[in-house]
N, C-alpha and C. Protein backbone atom coordinates (compact mmCIF):
# COMPACT_ATOMS: atom_id res chain seq x y z
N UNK A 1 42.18 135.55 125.84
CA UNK A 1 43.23 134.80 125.16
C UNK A 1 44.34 135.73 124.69
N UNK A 2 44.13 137.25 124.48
CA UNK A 2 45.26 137.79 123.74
C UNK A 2 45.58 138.29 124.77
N UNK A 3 45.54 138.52 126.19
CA UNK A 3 46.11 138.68 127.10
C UNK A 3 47.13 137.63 127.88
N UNK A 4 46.94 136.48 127.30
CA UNK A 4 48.29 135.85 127.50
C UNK A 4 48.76 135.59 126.71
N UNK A 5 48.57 135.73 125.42
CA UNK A 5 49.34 135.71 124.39
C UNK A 5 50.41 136.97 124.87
N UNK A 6 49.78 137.98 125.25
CA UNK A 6 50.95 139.57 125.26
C UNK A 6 51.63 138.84 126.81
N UNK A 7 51.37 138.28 127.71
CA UNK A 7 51.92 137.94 128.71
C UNK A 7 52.98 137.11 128.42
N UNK A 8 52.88 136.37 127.85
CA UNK A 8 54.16 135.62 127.46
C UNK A 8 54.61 135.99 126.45
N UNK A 9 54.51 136.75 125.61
CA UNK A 9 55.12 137.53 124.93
C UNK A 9 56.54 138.81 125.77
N UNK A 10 55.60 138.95 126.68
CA UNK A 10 56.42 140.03 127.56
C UNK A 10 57.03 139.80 128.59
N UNK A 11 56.72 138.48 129.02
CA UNK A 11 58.09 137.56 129.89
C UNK A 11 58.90 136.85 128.56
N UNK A 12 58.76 136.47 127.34
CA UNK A 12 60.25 136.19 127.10
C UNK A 12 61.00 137.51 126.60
N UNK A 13 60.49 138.80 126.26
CA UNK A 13 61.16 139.43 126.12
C UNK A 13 62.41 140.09 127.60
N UNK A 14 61.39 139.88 128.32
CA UNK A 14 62.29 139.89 129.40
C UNK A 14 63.13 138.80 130.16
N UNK A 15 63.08 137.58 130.08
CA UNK A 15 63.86 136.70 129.48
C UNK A 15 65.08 137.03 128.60
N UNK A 16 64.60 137.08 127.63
CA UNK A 16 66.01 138.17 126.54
C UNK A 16 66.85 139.09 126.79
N UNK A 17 66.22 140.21 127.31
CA UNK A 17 66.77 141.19 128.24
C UNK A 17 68.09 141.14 129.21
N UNK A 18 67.42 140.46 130.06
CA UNK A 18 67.82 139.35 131.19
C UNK A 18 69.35 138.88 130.50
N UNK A 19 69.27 137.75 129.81
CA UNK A 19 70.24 137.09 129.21
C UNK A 19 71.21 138.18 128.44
N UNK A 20 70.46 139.26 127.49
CA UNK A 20 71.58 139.98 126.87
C UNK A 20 72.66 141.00 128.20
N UNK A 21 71.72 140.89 129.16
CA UNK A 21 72.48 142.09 130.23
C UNK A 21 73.67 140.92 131.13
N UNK A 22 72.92 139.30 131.02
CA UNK A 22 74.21 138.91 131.85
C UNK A 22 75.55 138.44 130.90
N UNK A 23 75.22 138.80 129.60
CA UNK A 23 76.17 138.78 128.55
C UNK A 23 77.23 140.13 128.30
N UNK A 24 76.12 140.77 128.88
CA UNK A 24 77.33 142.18 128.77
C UNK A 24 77.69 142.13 130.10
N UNK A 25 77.50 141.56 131.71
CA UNK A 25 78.03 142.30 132.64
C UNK A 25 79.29 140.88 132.26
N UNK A 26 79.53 140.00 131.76
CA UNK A 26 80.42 138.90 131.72
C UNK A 26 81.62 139.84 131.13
N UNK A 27 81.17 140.38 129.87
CA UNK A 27 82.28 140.35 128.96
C UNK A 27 82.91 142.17 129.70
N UNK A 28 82.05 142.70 130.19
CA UNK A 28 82.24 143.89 130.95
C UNK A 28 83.61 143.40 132.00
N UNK A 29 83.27 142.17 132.98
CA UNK A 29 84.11 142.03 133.80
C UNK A 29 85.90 141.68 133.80
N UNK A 30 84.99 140.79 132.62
CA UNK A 30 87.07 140.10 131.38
C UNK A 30 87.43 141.58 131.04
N UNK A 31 87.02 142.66 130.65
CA UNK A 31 87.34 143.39 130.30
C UNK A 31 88.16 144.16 131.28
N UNK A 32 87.74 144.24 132.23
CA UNK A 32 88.09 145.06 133.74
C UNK A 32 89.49 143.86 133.50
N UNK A 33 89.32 142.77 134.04
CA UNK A 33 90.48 141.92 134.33
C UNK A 33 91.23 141.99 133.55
N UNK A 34 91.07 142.25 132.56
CA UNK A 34 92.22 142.66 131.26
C UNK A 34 93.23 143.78 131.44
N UNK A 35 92.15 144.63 131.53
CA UNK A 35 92.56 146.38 131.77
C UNK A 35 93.33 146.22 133.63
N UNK A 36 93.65 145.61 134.45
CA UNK A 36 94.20 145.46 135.48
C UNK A 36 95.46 145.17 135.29
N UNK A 37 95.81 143.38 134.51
CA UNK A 37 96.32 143.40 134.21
C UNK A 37 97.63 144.09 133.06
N UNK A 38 96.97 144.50 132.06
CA UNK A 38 97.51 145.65 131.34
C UNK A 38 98.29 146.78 131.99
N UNK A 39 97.16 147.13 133.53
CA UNK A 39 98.23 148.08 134.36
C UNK A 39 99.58 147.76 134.85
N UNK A 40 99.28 146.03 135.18
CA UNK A 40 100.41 145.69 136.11
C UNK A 40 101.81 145.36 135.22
N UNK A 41 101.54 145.51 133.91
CA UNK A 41 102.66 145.38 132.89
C UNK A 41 103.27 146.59 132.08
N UNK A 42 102.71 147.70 132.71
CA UNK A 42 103.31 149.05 132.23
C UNK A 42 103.96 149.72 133.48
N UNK A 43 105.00 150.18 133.13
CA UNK A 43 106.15 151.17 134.00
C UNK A 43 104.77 152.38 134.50
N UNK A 44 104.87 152.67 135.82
CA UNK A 44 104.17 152.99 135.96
C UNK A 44 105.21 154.31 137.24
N UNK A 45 106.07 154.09 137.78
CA UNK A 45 107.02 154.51 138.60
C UNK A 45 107.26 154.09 139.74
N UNK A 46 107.19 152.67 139.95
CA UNK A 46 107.31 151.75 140.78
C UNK A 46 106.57 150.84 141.37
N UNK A 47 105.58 150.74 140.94
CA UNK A 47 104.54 149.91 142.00
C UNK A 47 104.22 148.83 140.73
N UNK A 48 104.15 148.69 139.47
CA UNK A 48 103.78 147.43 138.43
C UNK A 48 105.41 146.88 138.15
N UNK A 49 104.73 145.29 137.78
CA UNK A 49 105.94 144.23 137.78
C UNK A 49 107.00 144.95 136.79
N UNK A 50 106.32 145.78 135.77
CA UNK A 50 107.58 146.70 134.86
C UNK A 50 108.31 146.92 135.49
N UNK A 51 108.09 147.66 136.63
CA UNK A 51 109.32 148.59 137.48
C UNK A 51 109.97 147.68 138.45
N UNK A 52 109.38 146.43 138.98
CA UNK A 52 110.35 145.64 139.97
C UNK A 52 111.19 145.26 139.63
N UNK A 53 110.92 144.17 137.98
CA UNK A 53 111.99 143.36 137.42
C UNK A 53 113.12 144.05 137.14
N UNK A 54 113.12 145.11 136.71
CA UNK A 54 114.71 145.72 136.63
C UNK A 54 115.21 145.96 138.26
N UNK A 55 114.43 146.65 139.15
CA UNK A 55 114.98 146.51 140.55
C UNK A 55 115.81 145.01 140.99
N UNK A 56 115.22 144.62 140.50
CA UNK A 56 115.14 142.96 141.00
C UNK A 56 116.42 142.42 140.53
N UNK A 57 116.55 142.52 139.20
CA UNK A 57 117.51 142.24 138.52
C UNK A 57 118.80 143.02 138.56
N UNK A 58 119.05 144.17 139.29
CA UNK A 58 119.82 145.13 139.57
C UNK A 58 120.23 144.65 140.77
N UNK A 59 119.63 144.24 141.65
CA UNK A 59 120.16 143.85 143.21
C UNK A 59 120.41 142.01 143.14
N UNK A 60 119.77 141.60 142.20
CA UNK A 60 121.02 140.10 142.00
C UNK A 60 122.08 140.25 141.38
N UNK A 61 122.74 141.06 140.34
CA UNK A 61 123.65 141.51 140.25
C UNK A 61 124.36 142.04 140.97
N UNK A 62 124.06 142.71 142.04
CA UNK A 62 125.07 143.31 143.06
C UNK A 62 125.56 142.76 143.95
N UNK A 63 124.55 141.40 144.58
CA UNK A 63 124.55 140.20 145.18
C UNK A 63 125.86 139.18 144.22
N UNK A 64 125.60 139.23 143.35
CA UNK A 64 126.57 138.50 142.52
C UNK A 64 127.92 138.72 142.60
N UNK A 65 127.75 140.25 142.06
CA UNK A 65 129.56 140.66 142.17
C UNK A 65 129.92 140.80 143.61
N UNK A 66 129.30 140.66 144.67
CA UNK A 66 129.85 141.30 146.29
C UNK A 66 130.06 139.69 146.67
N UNK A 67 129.08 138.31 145.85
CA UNK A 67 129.95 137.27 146.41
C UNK A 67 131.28 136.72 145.50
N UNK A 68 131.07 137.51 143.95
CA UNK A 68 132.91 136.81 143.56
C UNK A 68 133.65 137.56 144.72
N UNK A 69 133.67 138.88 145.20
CA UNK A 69 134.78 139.88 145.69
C UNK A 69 134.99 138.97 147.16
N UNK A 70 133.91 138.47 147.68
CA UNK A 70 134.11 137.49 149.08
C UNK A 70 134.90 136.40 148.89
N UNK A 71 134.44 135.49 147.33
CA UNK A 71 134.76 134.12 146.62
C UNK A 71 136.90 134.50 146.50
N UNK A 72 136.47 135.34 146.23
CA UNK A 72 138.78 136.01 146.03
C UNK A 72 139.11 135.85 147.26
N UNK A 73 138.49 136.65 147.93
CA UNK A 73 139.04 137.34 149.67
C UNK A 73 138.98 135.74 150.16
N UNK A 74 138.14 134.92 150.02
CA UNK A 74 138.25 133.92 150.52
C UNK A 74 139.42 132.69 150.59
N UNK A 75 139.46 132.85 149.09
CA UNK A 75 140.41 132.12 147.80
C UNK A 75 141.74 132.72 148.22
N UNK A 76 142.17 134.12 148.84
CA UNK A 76 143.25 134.24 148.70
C UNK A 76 143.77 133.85 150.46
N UNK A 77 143.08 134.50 151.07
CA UNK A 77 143.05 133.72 152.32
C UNK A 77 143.13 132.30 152.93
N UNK A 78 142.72 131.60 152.22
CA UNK A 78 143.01 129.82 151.68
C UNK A 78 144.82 129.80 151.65
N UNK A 79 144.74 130.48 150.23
CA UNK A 79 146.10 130.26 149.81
C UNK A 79 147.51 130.97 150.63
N UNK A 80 146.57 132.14 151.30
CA UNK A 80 148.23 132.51 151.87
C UNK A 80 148.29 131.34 153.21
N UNK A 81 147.03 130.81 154.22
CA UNK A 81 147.20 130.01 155.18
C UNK A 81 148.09 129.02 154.65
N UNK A 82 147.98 128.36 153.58
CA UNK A 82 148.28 126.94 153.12
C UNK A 82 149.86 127.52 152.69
N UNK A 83 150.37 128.59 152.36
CA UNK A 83 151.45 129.16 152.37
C UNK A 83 152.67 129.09 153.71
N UNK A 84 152.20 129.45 154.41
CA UNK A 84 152.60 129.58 155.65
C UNK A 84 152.68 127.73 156.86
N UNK A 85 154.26 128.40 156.92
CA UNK A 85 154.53 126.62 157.93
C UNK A 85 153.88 126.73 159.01
């Protein structure tokens, strides 16, 4: 009798075990996914979203001003045709 008393004694401890280890590989993994993300939001020297968005935002601006300078050239070209008999 006290041999299954220690038998099931020593499957729920391992039971417990069990459960506390798939509690740490869970919170282990959010952790990783955290720490990834965290990378992808620090300047890093080009490769995380830190460093694109200013790229990014630097070349729609340039896009911007190269179509007012077309939007004139266009505009004035309009106006000298419509000038002319």
């Amino acid at each position: 009798m006290n041999l299954l008393i220690y038998l099931g004694g020593g499957a729920g401890a391992l039971l417990a075990l069990g459960a506390l280890a798939r509690g740490a590989w869970r919170i282990n993994r959010r952790i990783v996914g955290i720490a990834a993300a965290v990378a992808e939001l620090v300047p890093n020297g080009g490769g995380s979203i830190k460093d694109t968005v200013p790229r990014t935002e630097q070349k729609v601006d340039d896009t911007a001003q190269e179509l007012r300078v077309l939007t004139e050239r266009f505009d004035a070209h309009v106006a000298d045709s419509a000038q002319r008999p």
